[in-house]
N, C-alpha and C. Protein backbone atom coordinates (compact mmCIF):
# COMPACT_ATOMS: atom_id res chain seq x y z
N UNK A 1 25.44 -151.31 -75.25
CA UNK A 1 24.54 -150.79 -76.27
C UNK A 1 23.98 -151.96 -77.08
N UNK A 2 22.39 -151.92 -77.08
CA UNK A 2 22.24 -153.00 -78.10
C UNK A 2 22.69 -153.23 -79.51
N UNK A 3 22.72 -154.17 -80.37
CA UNK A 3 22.64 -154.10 -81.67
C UNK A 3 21.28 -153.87 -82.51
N UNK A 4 22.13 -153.16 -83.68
CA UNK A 4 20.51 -152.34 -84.39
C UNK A 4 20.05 -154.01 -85.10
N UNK A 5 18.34 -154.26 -84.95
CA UNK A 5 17.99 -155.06 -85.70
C UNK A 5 18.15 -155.19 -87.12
N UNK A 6 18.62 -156.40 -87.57
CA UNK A 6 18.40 -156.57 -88.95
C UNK A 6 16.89 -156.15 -90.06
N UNK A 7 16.93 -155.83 -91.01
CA UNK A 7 15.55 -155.96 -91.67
C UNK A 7 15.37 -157.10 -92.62
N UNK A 8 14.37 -158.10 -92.68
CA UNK A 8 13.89 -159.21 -93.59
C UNK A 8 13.69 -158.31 -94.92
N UNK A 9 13.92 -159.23 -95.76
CA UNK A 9 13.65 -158.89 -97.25
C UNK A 9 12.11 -159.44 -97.72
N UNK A 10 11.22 -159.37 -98.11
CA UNK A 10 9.96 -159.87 -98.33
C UNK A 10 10.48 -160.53 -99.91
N UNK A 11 10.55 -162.00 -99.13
CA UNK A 11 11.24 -162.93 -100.77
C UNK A 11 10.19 -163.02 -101.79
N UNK A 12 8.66 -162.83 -101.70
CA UNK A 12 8.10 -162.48 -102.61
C UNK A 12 8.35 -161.33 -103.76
N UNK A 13 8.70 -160.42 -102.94
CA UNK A 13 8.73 -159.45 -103.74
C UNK A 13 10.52 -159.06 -104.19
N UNK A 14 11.34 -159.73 -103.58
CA UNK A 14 13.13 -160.25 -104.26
C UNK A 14 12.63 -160.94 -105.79
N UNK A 15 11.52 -161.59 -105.57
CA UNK A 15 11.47 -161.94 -106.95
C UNK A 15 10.67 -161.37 -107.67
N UNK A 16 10.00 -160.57 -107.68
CA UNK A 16 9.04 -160.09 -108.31
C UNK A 16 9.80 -158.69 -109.22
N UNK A 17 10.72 -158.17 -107.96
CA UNK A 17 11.33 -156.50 -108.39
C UNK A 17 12.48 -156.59 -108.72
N UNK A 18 12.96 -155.45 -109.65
CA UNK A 18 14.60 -155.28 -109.35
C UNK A 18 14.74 -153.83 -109.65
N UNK A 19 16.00 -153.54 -108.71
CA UNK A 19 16.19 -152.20 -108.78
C UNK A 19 17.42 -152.27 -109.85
N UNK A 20 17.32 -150.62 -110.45
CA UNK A 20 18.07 -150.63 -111.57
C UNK A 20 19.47 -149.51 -110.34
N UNK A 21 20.41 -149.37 -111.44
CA UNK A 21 21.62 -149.15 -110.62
C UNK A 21 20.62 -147.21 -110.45
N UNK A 22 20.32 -146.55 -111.28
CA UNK A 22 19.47 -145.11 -110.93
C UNK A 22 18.41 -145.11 -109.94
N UNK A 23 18.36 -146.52 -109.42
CA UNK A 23 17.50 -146.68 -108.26
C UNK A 23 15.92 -146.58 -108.69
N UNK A 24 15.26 -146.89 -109.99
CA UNK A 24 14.06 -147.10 -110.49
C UNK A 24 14.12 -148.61 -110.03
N UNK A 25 12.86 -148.97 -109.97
CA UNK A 25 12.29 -150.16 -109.57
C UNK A 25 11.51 -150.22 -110.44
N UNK A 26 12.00 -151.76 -111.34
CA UNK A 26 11.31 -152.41 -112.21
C UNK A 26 9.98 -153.49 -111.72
N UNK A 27 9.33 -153.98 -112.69
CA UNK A 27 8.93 -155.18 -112.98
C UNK A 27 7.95 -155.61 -113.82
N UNK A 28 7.55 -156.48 -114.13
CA UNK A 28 7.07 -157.27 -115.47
C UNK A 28 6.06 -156.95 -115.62
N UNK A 29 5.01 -157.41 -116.89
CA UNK A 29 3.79 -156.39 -116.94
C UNK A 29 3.17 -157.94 -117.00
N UNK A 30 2.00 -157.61 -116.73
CA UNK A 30 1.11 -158.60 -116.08
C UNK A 30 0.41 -158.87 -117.73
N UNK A 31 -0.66 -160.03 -117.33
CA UNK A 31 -1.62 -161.02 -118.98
C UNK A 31 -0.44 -161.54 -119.75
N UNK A 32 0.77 -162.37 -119.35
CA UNK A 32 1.78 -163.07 -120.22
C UNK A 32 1.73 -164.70 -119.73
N UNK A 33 1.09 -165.08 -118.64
CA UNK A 33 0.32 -166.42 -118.57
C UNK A 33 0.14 -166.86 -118.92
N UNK A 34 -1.54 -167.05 -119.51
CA UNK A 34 -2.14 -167.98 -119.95
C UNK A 34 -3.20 -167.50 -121.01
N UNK A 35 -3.89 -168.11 -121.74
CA UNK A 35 -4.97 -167.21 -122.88
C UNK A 35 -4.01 -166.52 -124.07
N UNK A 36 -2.88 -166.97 -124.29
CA UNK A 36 -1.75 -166.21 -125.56
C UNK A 36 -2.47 -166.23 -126.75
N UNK A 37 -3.00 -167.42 -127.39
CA UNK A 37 -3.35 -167.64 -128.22
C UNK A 37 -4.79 -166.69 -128.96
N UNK A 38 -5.53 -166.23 -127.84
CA UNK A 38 -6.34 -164.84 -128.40
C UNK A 38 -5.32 -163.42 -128.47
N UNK A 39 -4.24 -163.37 -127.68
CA UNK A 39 -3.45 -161.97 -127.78
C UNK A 39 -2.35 -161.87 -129.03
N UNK A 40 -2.21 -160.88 -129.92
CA UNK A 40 -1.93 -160.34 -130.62
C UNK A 40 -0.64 -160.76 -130.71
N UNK A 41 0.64 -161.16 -131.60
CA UNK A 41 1.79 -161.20 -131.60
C UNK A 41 2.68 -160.05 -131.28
N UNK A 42 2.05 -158.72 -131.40
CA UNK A 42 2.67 -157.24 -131.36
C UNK A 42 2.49 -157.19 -129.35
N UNK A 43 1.31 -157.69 -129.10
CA UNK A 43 0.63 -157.18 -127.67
C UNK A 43 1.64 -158.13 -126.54
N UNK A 44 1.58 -159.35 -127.28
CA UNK A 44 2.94 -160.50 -126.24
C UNK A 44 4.24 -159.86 -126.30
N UNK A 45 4.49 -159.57 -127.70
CA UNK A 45 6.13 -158.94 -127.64
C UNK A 45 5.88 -157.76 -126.41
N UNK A 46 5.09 -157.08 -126.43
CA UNK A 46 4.92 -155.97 -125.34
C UNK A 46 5.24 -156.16 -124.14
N UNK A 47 4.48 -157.18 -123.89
CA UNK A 47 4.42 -157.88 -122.42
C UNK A 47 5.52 -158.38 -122.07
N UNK A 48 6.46 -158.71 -123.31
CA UNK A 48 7.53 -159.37 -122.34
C UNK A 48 9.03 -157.95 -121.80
N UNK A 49 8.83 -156.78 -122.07
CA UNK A 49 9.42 -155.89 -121.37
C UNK A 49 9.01 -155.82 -120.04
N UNK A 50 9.40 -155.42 -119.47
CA UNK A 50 9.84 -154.18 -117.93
C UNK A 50 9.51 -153.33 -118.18
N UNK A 51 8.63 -152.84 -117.16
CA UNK A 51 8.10 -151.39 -117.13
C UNK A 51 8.42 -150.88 -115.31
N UNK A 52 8.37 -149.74 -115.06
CA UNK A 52 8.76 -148.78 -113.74
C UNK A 52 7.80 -148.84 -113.06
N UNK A 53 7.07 -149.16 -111.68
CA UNK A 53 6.85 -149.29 -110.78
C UNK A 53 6.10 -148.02 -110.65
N UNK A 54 5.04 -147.52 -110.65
CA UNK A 54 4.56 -146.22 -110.11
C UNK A 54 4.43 -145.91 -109.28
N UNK A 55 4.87 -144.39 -109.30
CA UNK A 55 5.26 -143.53 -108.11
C UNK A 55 4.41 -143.65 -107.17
N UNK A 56 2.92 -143.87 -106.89
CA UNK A 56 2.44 -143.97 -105.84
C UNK A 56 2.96 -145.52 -104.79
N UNK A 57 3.40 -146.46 -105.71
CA UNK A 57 4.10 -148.06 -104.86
C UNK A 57 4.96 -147.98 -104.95
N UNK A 58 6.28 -146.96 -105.01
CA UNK A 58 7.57 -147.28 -105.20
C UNK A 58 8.08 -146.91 -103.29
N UNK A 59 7.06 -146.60 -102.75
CA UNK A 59 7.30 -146.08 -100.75
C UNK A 59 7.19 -147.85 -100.78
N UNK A 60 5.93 -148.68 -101.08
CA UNK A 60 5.73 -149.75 -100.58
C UNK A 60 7.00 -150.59 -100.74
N UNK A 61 6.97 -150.61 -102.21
CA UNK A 61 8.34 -151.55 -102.54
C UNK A 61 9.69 -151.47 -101.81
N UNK A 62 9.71 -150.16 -101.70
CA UNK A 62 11.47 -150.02 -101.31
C UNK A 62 11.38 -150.91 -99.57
N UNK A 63 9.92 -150.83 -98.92
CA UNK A 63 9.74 -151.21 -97.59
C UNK A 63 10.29 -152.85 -97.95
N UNK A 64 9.63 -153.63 -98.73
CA UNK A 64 9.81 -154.86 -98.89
C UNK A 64 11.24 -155.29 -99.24
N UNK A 65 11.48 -154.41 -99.82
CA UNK A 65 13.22 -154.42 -100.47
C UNK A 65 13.88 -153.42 -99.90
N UNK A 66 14.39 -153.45 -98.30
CA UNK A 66 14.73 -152.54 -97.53
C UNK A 66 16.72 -152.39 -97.72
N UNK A 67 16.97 -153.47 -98.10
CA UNK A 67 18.74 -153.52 -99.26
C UNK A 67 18.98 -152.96 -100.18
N UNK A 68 17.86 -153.41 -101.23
CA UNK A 68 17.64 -153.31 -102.66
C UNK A 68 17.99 -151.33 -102.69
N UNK A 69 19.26 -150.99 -102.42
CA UNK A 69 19.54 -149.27 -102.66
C UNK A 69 19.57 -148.99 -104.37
């Protein structure tokens, strides 16, 4: 009998995501780069949370992060 293939992890996206132990998939909210100095002190504190992955990309993600249970 053969052995079942392994699945690759897409290391882009190992770093980009993380799954929480309830199995939501996080990640960072985007405009925390570059240009700070026009954004708001209230609008950066914002940016630097985690927000949930929406339900329409959370099929894609889990593909890339095929471990990540």
């Amino acid at each position: 009998m053969a052995k079942k293939l392994k699945l690759k992890t897409k290391r882009g996206a190992a770093k980009r995501f993380k799954i929480t132990g309830s199995g939501k998939i996080l990640r960072a909210r985007a405009g925390k780069r570059h240009l700070l100095g026009t954004k708001a002190s209230k609008r950066t504190r914002r940016l630097r949370k985690n927000i949930t992955v929406k339900g329409v990309d959370v099929r894609e993600v889990r593909r890339m992060l095929p471990y990540g249970r």
